[in-house]
Protein backbone atom coordinates (compact mmCIF):
# COMPACT_ATOMS: atom_id res chain seq x y z
CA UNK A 1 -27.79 50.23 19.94
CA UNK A 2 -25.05 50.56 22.26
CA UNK A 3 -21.46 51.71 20.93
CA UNK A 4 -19.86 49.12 22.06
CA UNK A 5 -21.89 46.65 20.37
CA UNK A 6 -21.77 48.84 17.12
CA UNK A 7 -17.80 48.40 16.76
CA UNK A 8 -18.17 44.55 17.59
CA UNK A 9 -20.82 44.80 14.99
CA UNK A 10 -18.37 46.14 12.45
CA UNK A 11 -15.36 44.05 13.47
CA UNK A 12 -17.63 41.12 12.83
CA UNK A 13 -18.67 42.38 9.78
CA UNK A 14 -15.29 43.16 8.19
CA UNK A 15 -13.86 39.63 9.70
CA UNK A 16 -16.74 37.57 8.31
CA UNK A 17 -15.41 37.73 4.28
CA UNK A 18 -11.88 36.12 5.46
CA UNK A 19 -14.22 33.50 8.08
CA UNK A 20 -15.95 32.20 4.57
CA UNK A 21 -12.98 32.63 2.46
CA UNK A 22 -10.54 30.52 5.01
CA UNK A 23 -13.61 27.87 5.45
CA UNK A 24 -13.96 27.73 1.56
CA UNK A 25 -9.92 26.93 1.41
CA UNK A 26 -10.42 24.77 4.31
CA UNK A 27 -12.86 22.61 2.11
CA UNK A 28 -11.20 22.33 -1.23
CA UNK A 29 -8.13 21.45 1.13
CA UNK A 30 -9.98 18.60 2.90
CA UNK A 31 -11.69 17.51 0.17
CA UNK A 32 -8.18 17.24 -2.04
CA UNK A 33 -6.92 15.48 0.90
CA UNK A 34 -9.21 12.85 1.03
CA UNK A 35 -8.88 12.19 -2.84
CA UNK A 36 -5.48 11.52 -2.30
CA UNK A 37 -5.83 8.74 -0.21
CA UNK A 38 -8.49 7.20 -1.56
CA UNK A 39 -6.43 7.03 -4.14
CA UNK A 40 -3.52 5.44 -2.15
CA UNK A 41 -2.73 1.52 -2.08
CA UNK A 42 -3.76 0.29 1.15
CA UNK A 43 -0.68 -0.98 3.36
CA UNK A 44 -2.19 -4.32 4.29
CA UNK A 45 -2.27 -5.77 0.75
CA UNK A 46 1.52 -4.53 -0.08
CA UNK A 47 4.39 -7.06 -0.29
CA UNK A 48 7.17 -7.14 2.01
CA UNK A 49 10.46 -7.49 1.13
CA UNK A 50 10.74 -11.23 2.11
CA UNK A 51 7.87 -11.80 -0.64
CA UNK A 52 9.72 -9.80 -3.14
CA UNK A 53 12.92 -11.14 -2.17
CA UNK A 54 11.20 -14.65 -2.65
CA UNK A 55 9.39 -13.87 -5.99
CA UNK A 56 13.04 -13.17 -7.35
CA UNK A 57 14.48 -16.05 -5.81
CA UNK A 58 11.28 -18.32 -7.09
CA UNK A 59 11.95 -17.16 -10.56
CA UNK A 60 15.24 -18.44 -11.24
CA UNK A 61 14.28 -22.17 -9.92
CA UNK A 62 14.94 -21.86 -6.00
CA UNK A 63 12.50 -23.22 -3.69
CA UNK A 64 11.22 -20.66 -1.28
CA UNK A 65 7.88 -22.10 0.62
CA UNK A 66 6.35 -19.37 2.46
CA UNK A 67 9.26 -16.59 2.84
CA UNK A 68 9.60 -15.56 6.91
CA UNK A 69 11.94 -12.77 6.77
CA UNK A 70 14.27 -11.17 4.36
CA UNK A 71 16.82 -9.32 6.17
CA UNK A 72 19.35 -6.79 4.25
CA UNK A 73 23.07 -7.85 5.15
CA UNK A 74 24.95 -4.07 5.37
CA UNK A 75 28.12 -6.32 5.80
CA UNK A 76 28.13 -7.96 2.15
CA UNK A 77 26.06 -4.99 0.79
CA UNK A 78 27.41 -2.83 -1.97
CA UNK A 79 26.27 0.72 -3.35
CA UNK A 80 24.78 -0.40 -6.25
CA UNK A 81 24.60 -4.62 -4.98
CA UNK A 82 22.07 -5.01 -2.32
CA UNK A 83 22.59 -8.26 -0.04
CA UNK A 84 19.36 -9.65 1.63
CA UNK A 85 19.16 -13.12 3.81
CA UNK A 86 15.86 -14.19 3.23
CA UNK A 87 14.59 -17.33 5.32
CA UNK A 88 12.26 -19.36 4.26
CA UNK A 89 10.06 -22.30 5.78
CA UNK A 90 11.97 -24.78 3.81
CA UNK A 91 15.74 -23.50 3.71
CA UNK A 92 17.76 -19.86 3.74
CA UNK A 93 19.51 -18.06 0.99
CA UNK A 94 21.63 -15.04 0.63
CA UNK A 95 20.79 -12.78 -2.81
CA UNK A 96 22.40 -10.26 -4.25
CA UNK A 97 20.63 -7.83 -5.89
CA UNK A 98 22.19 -6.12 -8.34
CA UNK A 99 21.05 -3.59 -11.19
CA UNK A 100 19.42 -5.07 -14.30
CA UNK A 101 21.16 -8.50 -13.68
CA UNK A 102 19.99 -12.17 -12.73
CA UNK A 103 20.28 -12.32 -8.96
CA UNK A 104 23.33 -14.40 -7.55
CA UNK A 105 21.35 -16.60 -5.11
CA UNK A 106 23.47 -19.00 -2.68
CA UNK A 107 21.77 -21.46 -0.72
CA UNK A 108 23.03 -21.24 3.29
CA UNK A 109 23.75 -25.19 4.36
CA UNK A 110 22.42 -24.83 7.62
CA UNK A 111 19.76 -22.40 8.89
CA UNK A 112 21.03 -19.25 9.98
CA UNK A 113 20.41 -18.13 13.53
């Protein structure tokens, strides 16, 4: 055999244990990668904030047929009190959100734009 074949010979053969050994990782990596997100919740069945916004406003007697949007208000917002406008098919509220406490829900007159 020619020498220059031996030494790829040999290069091959002292590259080959790192080949299997990075293909082995490479598997247990794929493999825990795709356990994880089977695992995960799919995004198309997960709430939106208008829903949850809605839920809360639901449970303390408000009517909220089919929520649109909820929208945070920065302006009103707080640290620890979270503002939202949510708009709904049948009328618009502004909740505040605040730590283990009964939202304060006010009902907007008109529609807002």
């Amino acid at each position: 055999m020619p020498r220059h074949l031996r030494e790829e010979v040999k290069q091959h053969e002292r590259q080959a244990p790192i080949e299997r050994a990075r293909f082995k990782h490479g598997k247990a990596l794929g493999a825990t990668i795709l356990a994880a997100l089977i695992g995960m919740p799919c995004s198309t069945n997960s709430q939106t904030p208008a829903d949850d916004v809605a839920a809360q406003v639901r449970s303390q007697g408000y009517r909220c047929d089919r929520p649109i949007t909820a929208t945070r208000d920065v302006r009103h917002s707080k640290p620890d009190s979270v503002v939202w406008v949510l708009k709904c098919v049948n009328a618009a509220y502004r909740v505040r959100l605040d730590p283990d406490m009964a939202a304060r829900v006010t009902k907007f007159k008109k529609l807002p734009h």
